[in-house]
Protein backbone atom coordinates (compact mmCIF):
# COMPACT_ATOMS: atom_id res chain seq x y z
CA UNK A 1 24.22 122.63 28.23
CA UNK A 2 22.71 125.96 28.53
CA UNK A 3 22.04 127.36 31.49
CA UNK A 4 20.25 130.24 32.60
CA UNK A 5 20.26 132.98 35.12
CA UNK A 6 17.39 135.39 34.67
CA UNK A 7 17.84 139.15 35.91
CA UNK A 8 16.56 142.35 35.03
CA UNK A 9 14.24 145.38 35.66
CA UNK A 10 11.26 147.45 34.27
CA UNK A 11 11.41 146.37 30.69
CA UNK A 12 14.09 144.54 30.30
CA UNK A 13 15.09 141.19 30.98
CA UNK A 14 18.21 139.05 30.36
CA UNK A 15 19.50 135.80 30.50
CA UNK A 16 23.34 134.63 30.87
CA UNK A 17 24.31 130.92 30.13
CA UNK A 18 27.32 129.78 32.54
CA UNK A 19 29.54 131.03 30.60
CA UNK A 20 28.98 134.28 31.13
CA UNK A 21 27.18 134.73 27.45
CA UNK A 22 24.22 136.58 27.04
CA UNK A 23 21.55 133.90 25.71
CA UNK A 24 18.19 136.79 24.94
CA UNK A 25 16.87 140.14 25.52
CA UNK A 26 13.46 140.15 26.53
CA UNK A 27 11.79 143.45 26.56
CA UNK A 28 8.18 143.47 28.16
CA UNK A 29 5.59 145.89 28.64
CA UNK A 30 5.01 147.68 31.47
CA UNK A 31 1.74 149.28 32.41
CA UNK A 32 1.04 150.89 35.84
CA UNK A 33 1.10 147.36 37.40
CA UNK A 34 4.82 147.18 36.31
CA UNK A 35 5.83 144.23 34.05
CA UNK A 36 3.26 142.54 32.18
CA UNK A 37 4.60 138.68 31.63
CA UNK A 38 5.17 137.98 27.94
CA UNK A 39 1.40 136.77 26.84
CA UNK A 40 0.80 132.82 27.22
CA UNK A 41 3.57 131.89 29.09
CA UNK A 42 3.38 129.46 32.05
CA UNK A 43 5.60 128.34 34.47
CA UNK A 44 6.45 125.59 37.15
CA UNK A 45 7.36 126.22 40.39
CA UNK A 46 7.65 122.60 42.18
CA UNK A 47 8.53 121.33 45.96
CA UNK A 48 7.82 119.79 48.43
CA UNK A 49 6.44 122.52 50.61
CA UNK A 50 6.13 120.99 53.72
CA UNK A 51 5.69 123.32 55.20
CA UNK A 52 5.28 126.48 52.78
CA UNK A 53 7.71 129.36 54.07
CA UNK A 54 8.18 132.77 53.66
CA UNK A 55 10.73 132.01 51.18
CA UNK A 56 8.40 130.06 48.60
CA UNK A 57 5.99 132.82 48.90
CA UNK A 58 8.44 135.19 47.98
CA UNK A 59 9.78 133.34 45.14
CA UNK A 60 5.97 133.25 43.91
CA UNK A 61 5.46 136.60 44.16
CA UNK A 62 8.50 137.64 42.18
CA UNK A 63 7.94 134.65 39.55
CA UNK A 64 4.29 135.50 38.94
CA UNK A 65 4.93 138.94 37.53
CA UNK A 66 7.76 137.40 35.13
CA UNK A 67 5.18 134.94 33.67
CA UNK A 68 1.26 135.28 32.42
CA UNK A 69 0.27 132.16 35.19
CA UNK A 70 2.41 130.26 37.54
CA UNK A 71 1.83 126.74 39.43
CA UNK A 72 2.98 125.90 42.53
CA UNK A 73 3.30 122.41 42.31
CA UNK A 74 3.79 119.83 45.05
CA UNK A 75 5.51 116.92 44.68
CA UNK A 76 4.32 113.39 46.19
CA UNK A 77 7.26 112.44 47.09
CA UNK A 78 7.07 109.38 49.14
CA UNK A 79 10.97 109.60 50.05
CA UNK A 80 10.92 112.97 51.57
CA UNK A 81 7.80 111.74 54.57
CA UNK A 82 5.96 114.70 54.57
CA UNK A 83 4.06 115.39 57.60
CA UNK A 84 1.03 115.63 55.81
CA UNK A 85 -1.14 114.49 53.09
CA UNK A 86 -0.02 116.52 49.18
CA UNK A 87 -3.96 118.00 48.73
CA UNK A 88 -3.87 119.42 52.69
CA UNK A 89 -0.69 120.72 51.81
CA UNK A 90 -1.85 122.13 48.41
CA UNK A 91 -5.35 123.82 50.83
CA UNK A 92 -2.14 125.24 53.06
CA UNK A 93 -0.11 126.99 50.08
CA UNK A 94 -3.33 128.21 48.72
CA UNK A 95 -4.52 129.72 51.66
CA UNK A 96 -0.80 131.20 52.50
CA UNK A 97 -1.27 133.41 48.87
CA UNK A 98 -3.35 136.29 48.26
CA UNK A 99 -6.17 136.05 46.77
CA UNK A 100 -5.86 138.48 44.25
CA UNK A 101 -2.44 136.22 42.71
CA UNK A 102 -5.58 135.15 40.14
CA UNK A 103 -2.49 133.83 37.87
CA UNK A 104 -1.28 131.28 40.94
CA UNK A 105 -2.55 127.91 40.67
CA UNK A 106 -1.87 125.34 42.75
CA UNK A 107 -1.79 121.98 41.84
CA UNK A 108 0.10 118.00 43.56
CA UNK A 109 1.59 115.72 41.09
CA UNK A 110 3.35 112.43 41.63
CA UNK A 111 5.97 111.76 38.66
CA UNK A 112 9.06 113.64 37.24
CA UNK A 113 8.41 117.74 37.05
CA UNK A 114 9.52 117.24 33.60
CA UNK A 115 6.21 115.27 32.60
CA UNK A 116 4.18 117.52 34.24
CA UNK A 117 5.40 120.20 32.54
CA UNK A 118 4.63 118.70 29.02
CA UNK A 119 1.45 117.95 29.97
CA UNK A 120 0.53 121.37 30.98
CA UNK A 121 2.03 122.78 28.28
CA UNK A 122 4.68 124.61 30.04
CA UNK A 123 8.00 125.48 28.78
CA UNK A 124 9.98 126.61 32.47
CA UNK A 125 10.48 125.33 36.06
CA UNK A 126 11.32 128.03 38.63
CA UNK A 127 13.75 127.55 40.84
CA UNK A 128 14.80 128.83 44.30
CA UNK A 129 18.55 129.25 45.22
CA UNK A 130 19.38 129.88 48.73
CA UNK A 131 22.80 128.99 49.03
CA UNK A 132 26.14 128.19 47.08
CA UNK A 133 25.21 124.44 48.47
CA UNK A 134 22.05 124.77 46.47
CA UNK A 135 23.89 125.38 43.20
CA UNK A 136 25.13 121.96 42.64
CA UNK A 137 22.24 119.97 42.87
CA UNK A 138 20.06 122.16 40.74
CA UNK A 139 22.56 122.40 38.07
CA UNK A 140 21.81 118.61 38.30
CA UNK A 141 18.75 118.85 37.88
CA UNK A 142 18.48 121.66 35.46
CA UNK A 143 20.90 119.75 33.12
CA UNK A 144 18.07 116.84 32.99
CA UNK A 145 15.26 118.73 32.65
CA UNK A 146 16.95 120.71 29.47
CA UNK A 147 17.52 116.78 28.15
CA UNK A 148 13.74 116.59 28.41
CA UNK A 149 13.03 119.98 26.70
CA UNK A 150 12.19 122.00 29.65
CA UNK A 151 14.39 125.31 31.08
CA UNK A 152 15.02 125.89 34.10
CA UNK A 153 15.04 129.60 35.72
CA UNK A 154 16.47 130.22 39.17
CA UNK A 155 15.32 133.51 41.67
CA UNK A 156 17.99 133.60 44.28
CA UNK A 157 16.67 133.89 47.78
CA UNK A 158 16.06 137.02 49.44
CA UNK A 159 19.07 137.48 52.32
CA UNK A 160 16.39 138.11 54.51
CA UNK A 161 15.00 134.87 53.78
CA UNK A 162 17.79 132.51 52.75
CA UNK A 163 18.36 130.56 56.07
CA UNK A 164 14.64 129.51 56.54
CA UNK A 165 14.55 126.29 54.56
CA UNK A 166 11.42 123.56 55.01
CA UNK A 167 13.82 120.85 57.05
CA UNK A 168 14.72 123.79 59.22
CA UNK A 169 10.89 124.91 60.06
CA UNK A 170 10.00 121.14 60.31
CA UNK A 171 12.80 120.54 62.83
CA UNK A 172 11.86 124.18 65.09
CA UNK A 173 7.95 123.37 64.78
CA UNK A 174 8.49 119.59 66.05
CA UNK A 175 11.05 121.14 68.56
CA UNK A 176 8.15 123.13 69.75
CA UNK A 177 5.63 120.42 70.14
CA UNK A 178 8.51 117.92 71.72
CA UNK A 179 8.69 120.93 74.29
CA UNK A 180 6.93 120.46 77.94
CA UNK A 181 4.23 122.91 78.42
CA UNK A 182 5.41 125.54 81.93
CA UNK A 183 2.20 124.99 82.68
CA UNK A 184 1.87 121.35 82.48
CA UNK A 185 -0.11 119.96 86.23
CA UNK A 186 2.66 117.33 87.39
């Protein structure tokens, strides 16, 4: 399998396969915007995003200079319960994004990431990392989608960022509403 780690700076960006191997060079432009993605290229950023944190807009904003357009796409995924409905979701991520991120689309999709892809004509899924936990399950999962002739690229987490995960701000927001009000007449 090959695996890859995207890292790099100004004009000059390079991948490593696990192990250790340096897998391409890309050099981009620059222009007083700082990189300019490699023309045409599109990639997939999926989740659940329920609810969209700090971290997934991060990950957006450094993935949408590395490629000409990005989606953010949300999964249905019946399994995971989300507390609300994939298109209000989609409104929320929308609305959490700049609106000059003209490349950012957001989109919901019910099916395998991989399909989407192919029908969008994109050739990458993006990938967040926050822990070492993290690892193993998306080298799962980027090991299938390379079967199905799609890469995977993974953006660790900011520090800053890394312990906020969607379970955790689910669990601290229904903490909040499960809390009795001071004021509360009894």
């Amino acid at each position: 399998m090959r695996l890859v780690v995207i890292a790099g700076s100004g004009r000059h960006m390079y991948g490593w396969d696990d192990r250790g191997h340096v897998v391409g060079v890309a050099v981009t432009a620059t222009s007083d915007r700082g990189v300019v993605p490699v023309h045409g290229s599109l990639a997939v950023y999926p989740g659940t995003f329920d609810p969209f944190t700090p971290g997934h807009r991060d990950l957006v904003a450094r993935a949408r200079v590395m490629f000409d357009r990005i989606i953010v796409l949300l999964a249905v995924n019946a399994d995971k319960r989300p507390t609300a409905e994939a298109t209000a979701r989609a409104v929320r991520v929308r609305d959490a994004m700049p609106a000059a991120w003209g490349n950012v689309e957001v989109d919901t999709w019910t099916g395998l990431t991989t399909a989407y892809c192919l029908h969008r004509g994109a050739t990458v899924i993006v990938r967040g990392l926050r822990t070492a936990a993290d690892l193993r399950h998306e080298y799962q999962l980027a090991a299938m989608n390379e079967q199905l002739g799609i890469q995977t690229v993974w953006l660790p987490s900011r520090p800053q960022l890394a312990a906020t995960s969607s379970t955790v701000a689910r669990a601290y927001r229904s903490a909040q509403s499960a809390r009795p009000s001071l004021n509360a007449d009894e």
